[in-house]
Structure formats: C-alpha cells, structure tokens
C-alpha atoms as a PDB file:
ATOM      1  CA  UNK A   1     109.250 127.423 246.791  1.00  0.00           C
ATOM      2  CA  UNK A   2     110.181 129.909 243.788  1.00  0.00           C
ATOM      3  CA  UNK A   3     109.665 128.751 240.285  1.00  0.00           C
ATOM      4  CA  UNK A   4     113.652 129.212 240.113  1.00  0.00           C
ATOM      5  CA  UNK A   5     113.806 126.421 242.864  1.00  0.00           C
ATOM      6  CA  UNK A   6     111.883 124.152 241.225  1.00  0.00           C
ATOM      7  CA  UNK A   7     113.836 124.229 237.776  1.00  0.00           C
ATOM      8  CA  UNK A   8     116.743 123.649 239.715  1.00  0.00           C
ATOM      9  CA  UNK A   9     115.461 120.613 241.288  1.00  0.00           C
ATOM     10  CA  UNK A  10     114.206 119.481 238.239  1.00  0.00           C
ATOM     11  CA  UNK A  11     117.370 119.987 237.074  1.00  0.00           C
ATOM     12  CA  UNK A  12     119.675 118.384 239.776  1.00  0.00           C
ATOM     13  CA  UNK A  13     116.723 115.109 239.608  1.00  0.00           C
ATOM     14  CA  UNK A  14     117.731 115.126 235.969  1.00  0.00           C
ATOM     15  CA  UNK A  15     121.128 114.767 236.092  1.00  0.00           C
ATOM     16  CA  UNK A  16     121.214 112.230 238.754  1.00  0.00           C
ATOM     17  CA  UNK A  17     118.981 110.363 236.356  1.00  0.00           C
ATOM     18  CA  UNK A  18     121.297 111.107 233.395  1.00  0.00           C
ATOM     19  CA  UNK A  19     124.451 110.127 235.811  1.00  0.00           C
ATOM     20  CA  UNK A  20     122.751 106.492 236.327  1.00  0.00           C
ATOM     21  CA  UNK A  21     121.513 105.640 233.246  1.00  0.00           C
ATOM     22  CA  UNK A  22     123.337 101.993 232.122  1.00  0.00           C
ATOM     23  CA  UNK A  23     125.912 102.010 229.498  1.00  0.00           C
ATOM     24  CA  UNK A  24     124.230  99.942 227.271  1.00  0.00           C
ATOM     25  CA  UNK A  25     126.062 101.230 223.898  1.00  0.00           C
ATOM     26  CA  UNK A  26     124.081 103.010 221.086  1.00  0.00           C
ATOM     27  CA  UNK A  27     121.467 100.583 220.744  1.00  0.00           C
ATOM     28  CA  UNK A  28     118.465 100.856 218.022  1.00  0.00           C
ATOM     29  CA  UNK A  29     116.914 103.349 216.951  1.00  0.00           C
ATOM     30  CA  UNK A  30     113.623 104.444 218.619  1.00  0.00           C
ATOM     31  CA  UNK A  31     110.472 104.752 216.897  1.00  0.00           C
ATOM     32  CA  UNK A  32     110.077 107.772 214.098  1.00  0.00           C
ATOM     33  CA  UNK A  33     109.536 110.742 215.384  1.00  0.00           C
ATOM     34  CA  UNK A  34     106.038 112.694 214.240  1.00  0.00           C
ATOM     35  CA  UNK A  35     106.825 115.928 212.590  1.00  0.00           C
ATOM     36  CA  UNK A  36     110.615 114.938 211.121  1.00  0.00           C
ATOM     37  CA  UNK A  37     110.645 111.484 210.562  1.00  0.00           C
ATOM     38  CA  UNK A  38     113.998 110.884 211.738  1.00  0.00           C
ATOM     39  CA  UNK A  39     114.183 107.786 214.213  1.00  0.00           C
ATOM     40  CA  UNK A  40     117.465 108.401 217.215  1.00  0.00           C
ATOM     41  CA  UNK A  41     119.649 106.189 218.631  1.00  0.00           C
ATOM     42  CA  UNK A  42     121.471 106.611 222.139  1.00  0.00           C
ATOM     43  CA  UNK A  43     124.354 108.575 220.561  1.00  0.00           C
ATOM     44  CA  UNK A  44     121.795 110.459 218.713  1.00  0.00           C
ATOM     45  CA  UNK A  45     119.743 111.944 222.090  1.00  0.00           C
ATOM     46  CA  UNK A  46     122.836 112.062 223.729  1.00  0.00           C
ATOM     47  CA  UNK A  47     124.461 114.172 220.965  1.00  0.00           C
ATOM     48  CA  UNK A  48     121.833 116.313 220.975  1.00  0.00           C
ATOM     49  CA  UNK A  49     121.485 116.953 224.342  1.00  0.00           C
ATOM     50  CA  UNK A  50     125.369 117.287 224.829  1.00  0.00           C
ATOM     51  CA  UNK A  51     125.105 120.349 221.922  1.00  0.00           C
ATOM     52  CA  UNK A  52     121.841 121.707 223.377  1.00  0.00           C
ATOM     53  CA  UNK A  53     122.405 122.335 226.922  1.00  0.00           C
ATOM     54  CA  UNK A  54     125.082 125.004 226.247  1.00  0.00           C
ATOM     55  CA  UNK A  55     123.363 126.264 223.217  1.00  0.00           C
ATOM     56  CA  UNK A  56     120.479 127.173 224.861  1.00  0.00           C
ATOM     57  CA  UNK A  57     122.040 127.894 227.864  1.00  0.00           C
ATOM     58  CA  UNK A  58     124.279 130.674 226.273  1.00  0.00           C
ATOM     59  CA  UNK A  59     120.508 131.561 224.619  1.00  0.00           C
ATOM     60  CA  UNK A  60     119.460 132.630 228.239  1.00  0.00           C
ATOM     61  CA  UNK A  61     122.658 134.205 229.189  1.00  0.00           C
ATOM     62  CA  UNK A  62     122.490 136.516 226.229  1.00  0.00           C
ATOM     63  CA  UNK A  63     118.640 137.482 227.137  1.00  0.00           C
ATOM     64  CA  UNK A  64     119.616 137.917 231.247  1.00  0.00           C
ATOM     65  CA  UNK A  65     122.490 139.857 229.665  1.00  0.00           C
ATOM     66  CA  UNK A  66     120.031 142.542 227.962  1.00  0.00           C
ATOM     67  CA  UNK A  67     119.381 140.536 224.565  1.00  0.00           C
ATOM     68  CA  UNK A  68     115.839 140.545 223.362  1.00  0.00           C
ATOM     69  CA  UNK A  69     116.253 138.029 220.546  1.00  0.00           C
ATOM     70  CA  UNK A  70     116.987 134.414 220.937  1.00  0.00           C
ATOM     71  CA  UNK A  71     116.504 131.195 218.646  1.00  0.00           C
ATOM     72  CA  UNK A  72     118.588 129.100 216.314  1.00  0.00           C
ATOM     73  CA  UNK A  73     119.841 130.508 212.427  1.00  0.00           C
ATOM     74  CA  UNK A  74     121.140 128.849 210.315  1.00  0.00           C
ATOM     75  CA  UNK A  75     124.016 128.095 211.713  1.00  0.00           C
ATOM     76  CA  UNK A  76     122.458 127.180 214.730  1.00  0.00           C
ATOM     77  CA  UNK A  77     120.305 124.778 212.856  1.00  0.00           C
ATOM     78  CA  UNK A  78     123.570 123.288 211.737  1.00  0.00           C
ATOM     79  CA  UNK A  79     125.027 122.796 214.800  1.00  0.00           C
ATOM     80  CA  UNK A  80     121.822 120.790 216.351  1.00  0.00           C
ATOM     81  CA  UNK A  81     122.422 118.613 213.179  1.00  0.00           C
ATOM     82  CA  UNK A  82     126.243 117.723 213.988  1.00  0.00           C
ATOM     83  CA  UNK A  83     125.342 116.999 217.563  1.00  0.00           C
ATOM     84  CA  UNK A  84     122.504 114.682 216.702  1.00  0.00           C
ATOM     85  CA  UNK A  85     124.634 112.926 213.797  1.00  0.00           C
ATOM     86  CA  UNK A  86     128.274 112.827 215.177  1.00  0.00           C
ATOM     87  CA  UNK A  87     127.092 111.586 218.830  1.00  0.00           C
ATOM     88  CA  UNK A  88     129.023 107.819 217.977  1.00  0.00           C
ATOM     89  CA  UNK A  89     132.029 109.832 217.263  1.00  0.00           C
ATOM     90  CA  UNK A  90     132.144 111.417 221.045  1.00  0.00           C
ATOM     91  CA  UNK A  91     131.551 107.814 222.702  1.00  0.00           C
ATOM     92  CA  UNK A  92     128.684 107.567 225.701  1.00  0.00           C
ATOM     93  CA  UNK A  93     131.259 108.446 228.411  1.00  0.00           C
ATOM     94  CA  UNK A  94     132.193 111.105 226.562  1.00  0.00           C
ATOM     95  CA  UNK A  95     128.753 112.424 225.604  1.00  0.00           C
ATOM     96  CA  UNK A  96     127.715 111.852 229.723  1.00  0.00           C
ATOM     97  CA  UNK A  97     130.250 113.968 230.654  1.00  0.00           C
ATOM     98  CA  UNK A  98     129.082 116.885 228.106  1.00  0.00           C
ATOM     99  CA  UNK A  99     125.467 116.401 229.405  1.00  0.00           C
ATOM    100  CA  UNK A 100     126.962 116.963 233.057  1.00  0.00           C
ATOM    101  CA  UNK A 101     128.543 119.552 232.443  1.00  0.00           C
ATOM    102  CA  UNK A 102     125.703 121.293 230.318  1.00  0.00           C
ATOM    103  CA  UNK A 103     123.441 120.425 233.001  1.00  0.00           C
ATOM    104  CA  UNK A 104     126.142 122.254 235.494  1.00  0.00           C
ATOM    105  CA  UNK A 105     126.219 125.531 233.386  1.00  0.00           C
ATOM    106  CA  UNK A 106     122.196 125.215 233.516  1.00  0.00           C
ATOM    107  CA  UNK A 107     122.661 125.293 236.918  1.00  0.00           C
ATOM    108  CA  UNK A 108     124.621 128.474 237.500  1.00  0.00           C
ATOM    109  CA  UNK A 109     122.606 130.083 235.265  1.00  0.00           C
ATOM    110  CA  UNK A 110     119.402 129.647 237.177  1.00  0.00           C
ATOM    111  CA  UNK A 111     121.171 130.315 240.348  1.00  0.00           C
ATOM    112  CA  UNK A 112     121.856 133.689 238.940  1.00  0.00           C
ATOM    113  CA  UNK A 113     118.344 134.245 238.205  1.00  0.00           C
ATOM    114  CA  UNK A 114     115.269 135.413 240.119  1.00  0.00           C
ATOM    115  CA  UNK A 115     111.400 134.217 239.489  1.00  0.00           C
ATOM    116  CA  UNK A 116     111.029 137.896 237.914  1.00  0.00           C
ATOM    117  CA  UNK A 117     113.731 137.231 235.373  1.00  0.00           C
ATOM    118  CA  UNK A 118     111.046 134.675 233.679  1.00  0.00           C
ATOM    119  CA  UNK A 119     108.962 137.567 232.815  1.00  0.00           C
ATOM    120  CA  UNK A 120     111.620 138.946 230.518  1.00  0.00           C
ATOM    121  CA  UNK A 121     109.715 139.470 227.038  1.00  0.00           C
ATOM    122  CA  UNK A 122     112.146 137.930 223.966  1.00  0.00           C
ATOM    123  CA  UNK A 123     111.442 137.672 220.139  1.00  0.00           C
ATOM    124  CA  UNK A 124     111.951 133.630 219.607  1.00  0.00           C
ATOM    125  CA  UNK A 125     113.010 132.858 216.627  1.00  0.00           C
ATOM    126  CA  UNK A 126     112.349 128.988 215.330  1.00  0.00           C
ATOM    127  CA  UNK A 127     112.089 127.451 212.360  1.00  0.00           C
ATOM    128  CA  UNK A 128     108.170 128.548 211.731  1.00  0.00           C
ATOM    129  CA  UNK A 129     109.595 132.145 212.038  1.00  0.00           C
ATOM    130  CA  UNK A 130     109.807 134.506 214.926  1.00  0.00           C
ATOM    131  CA  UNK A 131     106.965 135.291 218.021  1.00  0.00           C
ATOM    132  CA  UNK A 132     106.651 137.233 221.072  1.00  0.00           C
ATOM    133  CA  UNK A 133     107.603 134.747 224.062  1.00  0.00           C
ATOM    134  CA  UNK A 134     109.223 135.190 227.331  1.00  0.00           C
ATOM    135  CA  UNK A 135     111.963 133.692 229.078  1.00  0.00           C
ATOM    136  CA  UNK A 136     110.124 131.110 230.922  1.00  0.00           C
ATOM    137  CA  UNK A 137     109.209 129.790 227.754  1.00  0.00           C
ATOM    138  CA  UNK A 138     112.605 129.539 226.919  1.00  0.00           C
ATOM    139  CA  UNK A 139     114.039 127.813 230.108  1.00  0.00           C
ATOM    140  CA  UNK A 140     111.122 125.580 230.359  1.00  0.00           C
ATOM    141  CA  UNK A 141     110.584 124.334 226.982  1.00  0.00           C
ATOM    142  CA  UNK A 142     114.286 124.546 225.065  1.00  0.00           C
ATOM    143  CA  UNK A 143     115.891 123.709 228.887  1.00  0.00           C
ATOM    144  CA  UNK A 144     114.747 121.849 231.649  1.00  0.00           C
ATOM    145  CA  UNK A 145     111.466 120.453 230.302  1.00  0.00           C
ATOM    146  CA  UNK A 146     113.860 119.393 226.737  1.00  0.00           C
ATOM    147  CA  UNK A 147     116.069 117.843 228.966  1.00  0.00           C
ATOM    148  CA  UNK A 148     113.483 115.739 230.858  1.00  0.00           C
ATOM    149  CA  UNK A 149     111.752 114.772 227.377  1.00  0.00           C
ATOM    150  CA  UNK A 150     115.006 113.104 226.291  1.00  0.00           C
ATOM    151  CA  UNK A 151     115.737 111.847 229.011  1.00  0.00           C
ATOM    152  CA  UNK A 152     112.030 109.410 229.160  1.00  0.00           C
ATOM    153  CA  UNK A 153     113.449 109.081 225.286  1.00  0.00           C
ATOM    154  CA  UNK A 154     116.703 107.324 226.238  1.00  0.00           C
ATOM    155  CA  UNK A 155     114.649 105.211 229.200  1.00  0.00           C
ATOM    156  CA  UNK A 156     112.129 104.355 225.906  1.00  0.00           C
ATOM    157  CA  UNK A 157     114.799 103.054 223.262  1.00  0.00           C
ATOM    158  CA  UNK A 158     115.101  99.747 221.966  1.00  0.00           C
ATOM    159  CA  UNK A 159     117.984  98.097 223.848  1.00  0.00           C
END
C-alpha cells in the first residue's frame, strides 16, 4: 500500500467516525488547551474543523497546482477564528455536513495525487514565521492527522 492509500483510509475511517458521532448538543467545554489557553466546546471543534478542511485543502491544491508557498495570513488567521467562534450559529447538523463534505474534497484531492507528490518542497508559513517543509507535512499534520486529533477531542469532551 502507497502512503496516498493510507491517508485515504485514514480519511474514509475518519469520516465514518465523524458520521456516527451522537448528537449530544454543544456540551462543555473541554479542558484548556496548552499553548492558547482557550478551552472548546462541540460547536467549537466542529467549527473549526468545518473551516479547516477546505482551507487547507485549497492549501494543497494551490501547491499540486505549482504554488510553493502555503500557510495562513492574516486573514487566514481570521477565518480559523470565525469558524472556531461562530460554530453554535451553523447548528451540529449543519457543521456535520460541512465536515463531510470537507472530508469529501480531501478525498479527491488525494485521489489526484501520487506518493511522489509528498516530496513537493513548500515554504510554510505559520504563526512562528515561515520554514522549508514539504507537502507531506502539510497533508499529514494540517489534514488527515488534524482531523483525527479533533476528532479523539470531540470523543474527550465533557458531555
């Protein structure tokens, strides 16, 4: 099995995961998180990851597509903070259905792709500034590995 393969199964376990996960309502907030502080509810995470799966996704797109930068500005930095604070606004079905779908466009992106496309070489641009990564940094740590950390967050919340 190519590495491709196995994101996409990690992908397609993820989503059947996210597909059965109880609608239990937003819940309490989980425990503080280490480097920001900030403690997330349901509609939090699944704000978040609703605005973060076709962020990121796009992210790729633009590298596969020739790009050699990728990362959040400003205004990307922005748009992470509406998805995490206006998740109660969307409602859980609604959210679900953005995380599907997210999870979908994941999907046909790494169909697209071949093992050697992970090699690509990308500035990343973050919040502590900008390094040399590739784009199996990318996919694993702002995709599919992301996606999997949220989802042991929502199994971990208060209910």
């Amino acid at each position: 099995m190519g590495e491709i393969e196995g994101l996409q199964r990690r992908v397609e376990a993820a989503r059947r995961e996210y597909a059965a996960l109880p609608r239990e309502g937003w819940g309490e907030p989980g425990p503080a998180d280490d480097q920001t502080g900030e403690r997330w509810d349901r509609g939090n995470v699944l704000g978040h990851v609703a605005e973060m799966l076709p962020f990121w996704t796009a992210q790729v797109g633009e590298v596969l597509g020739g790009g050699a930068k990728m990362g959040r500005d400003e205004v990307g930095m922005a748009q992470r903070r509406m998805g995490i604070d206006s998740g109660r606004e969307a409602g859980e079905d609604g959210l679900l259905t953005r995380v599907d779908e997210g999870m979908a466009g994941l999907l046909s992106v790494l169909a697209g792709m071949r093992d050697s496309d992970l090699e690509r070489p990308l500035r990343f641009r973050s919040t502590g500034g900008e390094r040399q990564e590739n784009l199996r940094y990318a996919v694993e740590h702002m995709l599919v590995g992301h996606l999997e950390e949220h989802l042991a967050q929502l199994r971990d919340l208060p209910g």
